[in-house]
PDB file of N, CA and C in Angstrom:
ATOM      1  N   UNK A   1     124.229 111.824  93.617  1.00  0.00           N
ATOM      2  CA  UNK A   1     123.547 112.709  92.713  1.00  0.00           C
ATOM      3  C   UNK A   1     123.422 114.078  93.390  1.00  0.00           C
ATOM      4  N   UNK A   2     123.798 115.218  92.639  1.00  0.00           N
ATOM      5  CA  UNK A   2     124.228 116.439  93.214  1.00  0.00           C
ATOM      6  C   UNK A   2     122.426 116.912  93.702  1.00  0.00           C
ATOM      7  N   UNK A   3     122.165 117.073  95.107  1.00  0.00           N
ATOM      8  CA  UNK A   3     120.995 117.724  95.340  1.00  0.00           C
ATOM      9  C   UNK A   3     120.153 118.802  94.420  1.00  0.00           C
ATOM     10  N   UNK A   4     120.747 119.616  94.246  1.00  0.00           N
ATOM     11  CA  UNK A   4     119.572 120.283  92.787  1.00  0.00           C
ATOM     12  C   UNK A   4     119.139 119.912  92.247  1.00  0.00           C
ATOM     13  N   UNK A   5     119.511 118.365  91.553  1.00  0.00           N
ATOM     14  CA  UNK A   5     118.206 118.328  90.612  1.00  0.00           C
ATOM     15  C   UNK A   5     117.768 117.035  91.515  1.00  0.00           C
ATOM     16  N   UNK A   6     117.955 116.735  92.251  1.00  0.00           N
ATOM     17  CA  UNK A   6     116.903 115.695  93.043  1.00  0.00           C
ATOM     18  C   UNK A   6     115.823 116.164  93.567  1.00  0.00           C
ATOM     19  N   UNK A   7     116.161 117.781  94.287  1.00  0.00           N
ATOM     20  CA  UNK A   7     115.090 118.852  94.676  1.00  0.00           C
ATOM     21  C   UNK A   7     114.527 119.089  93.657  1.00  0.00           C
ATOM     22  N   UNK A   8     115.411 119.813  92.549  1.00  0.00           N
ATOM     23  CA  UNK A   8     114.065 120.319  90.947  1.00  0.00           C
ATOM     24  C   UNK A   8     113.346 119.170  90.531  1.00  0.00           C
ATOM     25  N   UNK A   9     113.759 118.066  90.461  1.00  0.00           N
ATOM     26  CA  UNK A   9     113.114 116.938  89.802  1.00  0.00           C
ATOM     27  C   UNK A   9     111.594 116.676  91.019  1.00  0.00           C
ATOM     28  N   UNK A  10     111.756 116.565  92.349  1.00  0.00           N
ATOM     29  CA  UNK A  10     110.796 116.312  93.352  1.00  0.00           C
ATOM     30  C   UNK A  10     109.913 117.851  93.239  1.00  0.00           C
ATOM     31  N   UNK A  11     110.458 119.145  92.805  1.00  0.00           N
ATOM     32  CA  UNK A  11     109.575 120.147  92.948  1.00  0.00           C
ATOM     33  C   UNK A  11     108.068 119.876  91.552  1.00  0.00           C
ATOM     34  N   UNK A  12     109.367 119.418  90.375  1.00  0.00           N
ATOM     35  CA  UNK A  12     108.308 119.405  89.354  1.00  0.00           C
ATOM     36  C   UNK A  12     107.634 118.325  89.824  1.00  0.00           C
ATOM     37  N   UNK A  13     107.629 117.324  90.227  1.00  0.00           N
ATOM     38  CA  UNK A  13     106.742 116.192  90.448  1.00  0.00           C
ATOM     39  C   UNK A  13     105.716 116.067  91.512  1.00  0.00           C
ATOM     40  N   UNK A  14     105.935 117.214  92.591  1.00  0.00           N
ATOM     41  CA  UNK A  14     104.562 117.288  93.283  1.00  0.00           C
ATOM     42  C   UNK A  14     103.877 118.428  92.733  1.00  0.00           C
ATOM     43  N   UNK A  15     104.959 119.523  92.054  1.00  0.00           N
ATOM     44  CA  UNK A  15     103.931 120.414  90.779  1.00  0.00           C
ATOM     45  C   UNK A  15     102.765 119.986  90.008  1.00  0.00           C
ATOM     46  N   UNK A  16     103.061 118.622  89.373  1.00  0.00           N
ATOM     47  CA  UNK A  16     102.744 117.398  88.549  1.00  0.00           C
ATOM     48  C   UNK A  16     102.955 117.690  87.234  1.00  0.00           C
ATOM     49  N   UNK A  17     104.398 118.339  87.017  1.00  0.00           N
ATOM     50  CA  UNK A  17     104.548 118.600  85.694  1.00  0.00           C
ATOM     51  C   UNK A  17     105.907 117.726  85.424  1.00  0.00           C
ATOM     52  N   UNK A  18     105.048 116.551  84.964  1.00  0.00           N
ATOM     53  CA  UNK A  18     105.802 115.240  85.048  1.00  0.00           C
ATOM     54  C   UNK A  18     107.343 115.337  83.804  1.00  0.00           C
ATOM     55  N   UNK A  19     106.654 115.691  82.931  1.00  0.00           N
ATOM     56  CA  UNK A  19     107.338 115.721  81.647  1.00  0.00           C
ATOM     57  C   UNK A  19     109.160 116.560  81.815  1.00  0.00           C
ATOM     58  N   UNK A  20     108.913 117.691  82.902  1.00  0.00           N
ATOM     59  CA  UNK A  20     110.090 118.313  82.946  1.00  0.00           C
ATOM     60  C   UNK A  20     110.435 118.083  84.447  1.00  0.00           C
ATOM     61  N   UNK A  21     110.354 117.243  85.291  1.00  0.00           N
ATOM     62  CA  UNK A  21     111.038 116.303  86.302  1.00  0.00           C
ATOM     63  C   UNK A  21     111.493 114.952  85.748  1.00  0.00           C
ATOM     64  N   UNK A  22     111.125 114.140  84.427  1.00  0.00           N
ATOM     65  CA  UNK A  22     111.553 113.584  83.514  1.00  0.00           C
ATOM     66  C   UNK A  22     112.310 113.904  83.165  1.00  0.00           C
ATOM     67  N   UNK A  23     113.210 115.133  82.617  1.00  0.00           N
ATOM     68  CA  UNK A  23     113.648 115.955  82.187  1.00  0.00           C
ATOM     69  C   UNK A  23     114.648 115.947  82.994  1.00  0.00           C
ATOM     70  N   UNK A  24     114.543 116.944  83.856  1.00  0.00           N
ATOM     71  CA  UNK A  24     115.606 116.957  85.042  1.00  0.00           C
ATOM     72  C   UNK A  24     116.423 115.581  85.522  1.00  0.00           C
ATOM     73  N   UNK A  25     115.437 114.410  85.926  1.00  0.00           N
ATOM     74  CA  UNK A  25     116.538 113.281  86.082  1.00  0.00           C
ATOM     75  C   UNK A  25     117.489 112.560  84.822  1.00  0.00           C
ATOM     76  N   UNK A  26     116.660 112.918  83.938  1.00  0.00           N
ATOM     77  CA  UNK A  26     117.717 112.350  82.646  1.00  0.00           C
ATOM     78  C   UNK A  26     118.980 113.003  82.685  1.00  0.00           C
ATOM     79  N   UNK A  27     118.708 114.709  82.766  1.00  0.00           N
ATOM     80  CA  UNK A  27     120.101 115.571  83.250  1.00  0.00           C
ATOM     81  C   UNK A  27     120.656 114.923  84.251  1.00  0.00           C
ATOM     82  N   UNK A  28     120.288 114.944  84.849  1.00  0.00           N
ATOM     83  CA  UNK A  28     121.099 114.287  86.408  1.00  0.00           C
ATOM     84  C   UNK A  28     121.781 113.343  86.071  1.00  0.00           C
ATOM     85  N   UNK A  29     121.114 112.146  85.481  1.00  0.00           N
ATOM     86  CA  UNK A  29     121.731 110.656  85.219  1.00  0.00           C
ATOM     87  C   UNK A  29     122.855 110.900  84.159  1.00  0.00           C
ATOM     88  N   UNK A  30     122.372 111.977  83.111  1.00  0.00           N
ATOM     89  CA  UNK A  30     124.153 111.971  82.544  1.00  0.00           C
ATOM     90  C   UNK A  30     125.215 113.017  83.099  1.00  0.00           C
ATOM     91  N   UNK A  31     124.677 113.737  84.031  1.00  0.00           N
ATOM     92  CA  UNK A  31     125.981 114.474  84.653  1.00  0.00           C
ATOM     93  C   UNK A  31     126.405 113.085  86.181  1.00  0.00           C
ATOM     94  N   UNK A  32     125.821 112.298  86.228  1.00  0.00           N
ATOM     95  CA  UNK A  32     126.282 111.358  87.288  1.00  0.00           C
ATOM     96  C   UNK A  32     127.006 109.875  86.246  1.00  0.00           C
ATOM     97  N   UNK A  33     127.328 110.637  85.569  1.00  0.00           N
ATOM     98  CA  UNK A  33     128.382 109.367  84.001  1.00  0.00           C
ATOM     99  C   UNK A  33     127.262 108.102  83.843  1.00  0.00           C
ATOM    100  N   UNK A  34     125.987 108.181  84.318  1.00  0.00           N
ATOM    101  CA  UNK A  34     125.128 107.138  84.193  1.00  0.00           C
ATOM    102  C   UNK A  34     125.537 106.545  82.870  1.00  0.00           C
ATOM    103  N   UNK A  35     125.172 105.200  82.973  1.00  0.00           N
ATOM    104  CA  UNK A  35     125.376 104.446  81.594  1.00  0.00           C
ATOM    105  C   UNK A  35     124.198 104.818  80.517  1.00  0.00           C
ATOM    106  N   UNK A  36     124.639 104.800  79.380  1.00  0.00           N
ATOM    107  CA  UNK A  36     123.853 105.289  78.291  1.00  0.00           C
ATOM    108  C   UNK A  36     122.727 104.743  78.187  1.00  0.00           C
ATOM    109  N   UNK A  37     122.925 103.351  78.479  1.00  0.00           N
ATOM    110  CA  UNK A  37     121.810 101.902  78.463  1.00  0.00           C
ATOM    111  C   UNK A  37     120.816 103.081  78.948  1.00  0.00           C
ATOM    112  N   UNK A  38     121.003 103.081  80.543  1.00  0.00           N
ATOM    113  CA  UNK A  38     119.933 103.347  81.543  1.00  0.00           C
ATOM    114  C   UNK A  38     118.463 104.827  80.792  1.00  0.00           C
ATOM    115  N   UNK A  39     119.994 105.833  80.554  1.00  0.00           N
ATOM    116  CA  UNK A  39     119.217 106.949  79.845  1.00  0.00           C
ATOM    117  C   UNK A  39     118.463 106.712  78.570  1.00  0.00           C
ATOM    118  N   UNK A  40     118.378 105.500  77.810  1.00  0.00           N
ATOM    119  CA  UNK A  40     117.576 105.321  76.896  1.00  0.00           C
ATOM    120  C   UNK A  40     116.221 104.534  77.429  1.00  0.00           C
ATOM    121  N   UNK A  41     116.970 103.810  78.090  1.00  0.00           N
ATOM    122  CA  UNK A  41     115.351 102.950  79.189  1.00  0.00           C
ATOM    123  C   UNK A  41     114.663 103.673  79.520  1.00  0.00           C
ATOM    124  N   UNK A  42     114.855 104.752  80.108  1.00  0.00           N
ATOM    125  CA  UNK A  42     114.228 105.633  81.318  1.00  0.00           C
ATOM    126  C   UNK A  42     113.329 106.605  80.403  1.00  0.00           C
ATOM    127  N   UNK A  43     113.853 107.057  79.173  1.00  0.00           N
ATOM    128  CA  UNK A  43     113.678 107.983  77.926  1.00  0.00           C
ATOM    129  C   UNK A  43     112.056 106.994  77.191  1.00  0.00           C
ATOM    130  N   UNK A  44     112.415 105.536  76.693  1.00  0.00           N
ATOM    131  CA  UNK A  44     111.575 104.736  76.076  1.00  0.00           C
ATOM    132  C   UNK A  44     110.225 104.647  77.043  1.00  0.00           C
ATOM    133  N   UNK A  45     110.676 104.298  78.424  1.00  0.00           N
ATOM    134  CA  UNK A  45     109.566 103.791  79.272  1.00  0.00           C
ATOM    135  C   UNK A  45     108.532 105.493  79.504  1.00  0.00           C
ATOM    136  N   UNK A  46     109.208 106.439  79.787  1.00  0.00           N
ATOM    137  CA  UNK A  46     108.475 107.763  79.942  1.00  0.00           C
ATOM    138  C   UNK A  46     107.523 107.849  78.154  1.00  0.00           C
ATOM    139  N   UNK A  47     108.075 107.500  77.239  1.00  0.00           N
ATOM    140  CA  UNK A  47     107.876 108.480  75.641  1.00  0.00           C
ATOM    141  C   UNK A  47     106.397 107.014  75.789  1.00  0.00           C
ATOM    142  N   UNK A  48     106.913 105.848  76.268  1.00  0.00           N
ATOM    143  CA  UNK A  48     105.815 104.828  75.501  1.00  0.00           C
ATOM    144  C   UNK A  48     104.485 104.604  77.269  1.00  0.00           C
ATOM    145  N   UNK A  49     104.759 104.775  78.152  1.00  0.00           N
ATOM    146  CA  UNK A  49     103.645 104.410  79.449  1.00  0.00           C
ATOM    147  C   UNK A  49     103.454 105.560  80.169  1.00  0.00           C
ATOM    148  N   UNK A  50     104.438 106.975  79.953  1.00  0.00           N
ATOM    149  CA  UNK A  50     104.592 107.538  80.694  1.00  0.00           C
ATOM    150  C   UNK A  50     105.488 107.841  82.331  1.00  0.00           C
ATOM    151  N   UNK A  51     104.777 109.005  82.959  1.00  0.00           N
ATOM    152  CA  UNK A  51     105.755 108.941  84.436  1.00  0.00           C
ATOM    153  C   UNK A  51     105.584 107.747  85.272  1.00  0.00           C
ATOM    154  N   UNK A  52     104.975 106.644  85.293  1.00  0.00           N
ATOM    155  CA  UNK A  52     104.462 105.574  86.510  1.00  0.00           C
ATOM    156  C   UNK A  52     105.743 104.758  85.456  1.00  0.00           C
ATOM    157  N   UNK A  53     105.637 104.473  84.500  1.00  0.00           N
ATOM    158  CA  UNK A  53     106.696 103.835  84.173  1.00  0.00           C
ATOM    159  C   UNK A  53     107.944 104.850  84.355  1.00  0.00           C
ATOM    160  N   UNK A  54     108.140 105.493  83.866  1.00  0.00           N
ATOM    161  CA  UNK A  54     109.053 106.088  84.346  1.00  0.00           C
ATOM    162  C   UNK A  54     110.182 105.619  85.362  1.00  0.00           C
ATOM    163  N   UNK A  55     109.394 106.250  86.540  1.00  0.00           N
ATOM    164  CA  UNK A  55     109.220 105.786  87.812  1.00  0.00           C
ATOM    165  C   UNK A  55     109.988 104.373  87.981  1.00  0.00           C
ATOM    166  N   UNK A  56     109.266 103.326  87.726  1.00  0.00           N
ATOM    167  CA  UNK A  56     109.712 101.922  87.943  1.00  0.00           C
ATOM    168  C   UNK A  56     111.345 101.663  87.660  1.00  0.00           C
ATOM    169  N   UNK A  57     111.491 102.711  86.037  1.00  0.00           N
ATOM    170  CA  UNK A  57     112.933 102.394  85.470  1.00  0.00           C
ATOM    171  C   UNK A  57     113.888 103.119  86.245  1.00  0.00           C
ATOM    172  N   UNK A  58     113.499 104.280  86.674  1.00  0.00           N
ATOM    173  CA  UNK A  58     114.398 104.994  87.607  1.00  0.00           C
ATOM    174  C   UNK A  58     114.335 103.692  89.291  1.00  0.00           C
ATOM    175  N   UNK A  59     113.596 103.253  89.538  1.00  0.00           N
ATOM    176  CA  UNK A  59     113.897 102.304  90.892  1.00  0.00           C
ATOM    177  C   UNK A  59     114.699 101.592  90.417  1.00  0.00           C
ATOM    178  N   UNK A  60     114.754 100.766  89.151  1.00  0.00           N
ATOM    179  CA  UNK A  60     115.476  99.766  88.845  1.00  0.00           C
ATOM    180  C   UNK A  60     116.777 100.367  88.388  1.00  0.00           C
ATOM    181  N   UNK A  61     116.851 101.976  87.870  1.00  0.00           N
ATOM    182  CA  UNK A  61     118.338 102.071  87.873  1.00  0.00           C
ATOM    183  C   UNK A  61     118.987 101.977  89.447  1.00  0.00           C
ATOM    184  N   UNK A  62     118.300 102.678  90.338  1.00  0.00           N
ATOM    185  CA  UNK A  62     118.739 102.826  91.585  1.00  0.00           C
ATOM    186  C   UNK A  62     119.481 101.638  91.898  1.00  0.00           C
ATOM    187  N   UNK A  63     118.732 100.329  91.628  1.00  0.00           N
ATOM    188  CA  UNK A  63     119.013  99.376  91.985  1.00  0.00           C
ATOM    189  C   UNK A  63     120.604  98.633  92.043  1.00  0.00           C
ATOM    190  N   UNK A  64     120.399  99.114  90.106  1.00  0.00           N
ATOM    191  CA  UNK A  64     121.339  98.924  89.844  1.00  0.00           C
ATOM    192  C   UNK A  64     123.017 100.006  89.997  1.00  0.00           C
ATOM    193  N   UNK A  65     122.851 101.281  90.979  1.00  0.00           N
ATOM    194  CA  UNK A  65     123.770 101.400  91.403  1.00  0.00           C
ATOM    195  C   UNK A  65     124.387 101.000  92.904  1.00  0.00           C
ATOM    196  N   UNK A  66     123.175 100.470  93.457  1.00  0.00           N
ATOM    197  CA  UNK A  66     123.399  99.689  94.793  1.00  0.00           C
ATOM    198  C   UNK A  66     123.694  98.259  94.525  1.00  0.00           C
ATOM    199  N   UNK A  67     124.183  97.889  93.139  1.00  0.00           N
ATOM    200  CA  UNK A  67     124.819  96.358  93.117  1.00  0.00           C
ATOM    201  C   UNK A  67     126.349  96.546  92.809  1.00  0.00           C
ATOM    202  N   UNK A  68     126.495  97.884  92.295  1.00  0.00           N
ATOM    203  CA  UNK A  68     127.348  98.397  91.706  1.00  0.00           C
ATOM    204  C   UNK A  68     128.466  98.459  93.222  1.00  0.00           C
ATOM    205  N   UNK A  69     127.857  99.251  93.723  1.00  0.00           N
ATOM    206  CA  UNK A  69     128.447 100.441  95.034  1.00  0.00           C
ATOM    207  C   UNK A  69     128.774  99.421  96.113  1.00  0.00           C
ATOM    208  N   UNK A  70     127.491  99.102  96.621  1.00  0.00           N
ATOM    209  CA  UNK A  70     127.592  98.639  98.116  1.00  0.00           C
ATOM    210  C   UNK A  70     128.626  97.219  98.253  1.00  0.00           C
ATOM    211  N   UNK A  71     129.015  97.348  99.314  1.00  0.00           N
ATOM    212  CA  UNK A  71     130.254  96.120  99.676  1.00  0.00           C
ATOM    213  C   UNK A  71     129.956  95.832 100.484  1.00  0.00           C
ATOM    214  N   UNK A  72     129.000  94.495 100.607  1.00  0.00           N
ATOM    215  CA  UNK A  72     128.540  93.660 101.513  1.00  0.00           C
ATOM    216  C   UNK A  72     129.130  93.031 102.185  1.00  0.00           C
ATOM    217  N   UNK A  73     128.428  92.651 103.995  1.00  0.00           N
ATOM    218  CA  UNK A  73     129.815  92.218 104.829  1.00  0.00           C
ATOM    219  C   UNK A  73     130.166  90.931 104.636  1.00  0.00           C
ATOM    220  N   UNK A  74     131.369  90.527 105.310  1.00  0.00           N
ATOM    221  CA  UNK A  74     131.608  89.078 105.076  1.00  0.00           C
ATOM    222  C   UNK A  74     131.076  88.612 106.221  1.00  0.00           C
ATOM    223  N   UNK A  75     131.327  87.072 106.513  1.00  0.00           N
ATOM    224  CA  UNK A  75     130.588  86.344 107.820  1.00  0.00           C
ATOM    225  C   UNK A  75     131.643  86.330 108.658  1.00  0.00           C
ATOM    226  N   UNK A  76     132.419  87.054 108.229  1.00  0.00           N
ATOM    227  CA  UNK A  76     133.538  87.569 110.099  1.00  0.00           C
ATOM    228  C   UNK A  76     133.524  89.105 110.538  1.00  0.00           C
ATOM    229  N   UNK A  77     132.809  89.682 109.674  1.00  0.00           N
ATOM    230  CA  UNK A  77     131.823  91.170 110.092  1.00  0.00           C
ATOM    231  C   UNK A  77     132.764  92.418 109.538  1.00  0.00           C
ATOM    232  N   UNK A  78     134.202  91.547 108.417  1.00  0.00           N
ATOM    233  CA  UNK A  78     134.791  92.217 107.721  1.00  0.00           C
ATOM    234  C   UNK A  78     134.303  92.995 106.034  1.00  0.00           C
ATOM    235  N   UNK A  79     134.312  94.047 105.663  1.00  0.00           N
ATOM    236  CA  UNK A  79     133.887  94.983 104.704  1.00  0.00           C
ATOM    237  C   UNK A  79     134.411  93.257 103.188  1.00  0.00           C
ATOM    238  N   UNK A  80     133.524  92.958 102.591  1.00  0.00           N
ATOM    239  CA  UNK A  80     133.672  91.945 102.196  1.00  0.00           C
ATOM    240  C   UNK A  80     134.407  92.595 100.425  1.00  0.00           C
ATOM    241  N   UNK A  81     135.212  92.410  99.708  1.00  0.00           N
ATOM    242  CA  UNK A  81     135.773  92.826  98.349  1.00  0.00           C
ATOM    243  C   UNK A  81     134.215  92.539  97.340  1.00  0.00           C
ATOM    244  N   UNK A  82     134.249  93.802  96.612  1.00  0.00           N
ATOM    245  CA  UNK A  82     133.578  93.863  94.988  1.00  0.00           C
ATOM    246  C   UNK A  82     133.844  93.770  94.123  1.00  0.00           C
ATOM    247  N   UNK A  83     134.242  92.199  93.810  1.00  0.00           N
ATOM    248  CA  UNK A  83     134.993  92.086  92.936  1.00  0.00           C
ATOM    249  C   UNK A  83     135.002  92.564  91.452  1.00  0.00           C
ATOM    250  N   UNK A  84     133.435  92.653  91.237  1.00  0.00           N
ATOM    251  CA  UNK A  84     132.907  92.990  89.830  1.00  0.00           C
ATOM    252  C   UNK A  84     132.956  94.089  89.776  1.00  0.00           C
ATOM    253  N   UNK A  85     132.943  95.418  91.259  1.00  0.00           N
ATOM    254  CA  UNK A  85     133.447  96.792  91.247  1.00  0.00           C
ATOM    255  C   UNK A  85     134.688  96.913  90.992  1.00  0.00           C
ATOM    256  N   UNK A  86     135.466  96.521  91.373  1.00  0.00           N
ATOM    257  CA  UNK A  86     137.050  96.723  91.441  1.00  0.00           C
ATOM    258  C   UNK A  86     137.689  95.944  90.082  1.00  0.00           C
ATOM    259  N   UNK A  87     136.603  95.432  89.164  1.00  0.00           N
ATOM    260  CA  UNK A  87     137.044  95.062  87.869  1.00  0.00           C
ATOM    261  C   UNK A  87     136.369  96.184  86.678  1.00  0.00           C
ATOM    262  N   UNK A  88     135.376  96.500  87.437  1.00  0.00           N
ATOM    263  CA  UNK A  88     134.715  97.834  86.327  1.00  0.00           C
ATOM    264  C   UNK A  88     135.540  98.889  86.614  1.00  0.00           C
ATOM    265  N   UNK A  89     136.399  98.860  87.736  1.00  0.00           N
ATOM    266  CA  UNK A  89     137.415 100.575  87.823  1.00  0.00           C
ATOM    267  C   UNK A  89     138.277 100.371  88.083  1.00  0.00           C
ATOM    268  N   UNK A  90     138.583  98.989  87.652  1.00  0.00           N
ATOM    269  CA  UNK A  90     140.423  98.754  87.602  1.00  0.00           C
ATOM    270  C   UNK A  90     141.115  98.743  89.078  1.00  0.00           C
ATOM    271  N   UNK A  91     140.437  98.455  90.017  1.00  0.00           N
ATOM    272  CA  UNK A  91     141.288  98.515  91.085  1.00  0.00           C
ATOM    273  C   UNK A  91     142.054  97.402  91.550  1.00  0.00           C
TER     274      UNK A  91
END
């Protein structure tokens, strides 16, 4: 995620002007091709509990690009295949 809006998003949020650091990561998440799913979660949980929910849905997207990304080792200390990565991008 391109640093500017991780900085604008953290400036508005110790500002505490929650609503447009909300704002800013939704930008972020669709200039980072985020899945649409995520940007409506993140959109519902802010419009219906607010930023603490918010919050939670953005950890759980995180999450879900570290199941995506990371390539866990194998038990001979070799970079282990993703398979479910390398089937979402054709490799």
């Amino acid at each position: 995620m391109p640093l500017f809006f991780t900085t604008s998003a953290r400036y508005y949020e110790f500002k505490g002007d929650y609503d447009e650091a909300a704002a800013v990561w939704k930008q972020a998440m669709m200039i980072e091709e985020t899945n649409p799913k995520w940007v409506a979660i993140l959109k519902q949980s802010f419009q219906k509990e607010g930023y603490r929910s918010f919050v939670r849905a953005k950890a759980g997207w995180l999450e879900s690009l570290i199941e995506r990304d990371y390539v866990y080792q194998s038990e001979r200390g070799q970079p282990a295949r993703n398979e479910r990565f390398e089937r979402e991008n054709f490799i």
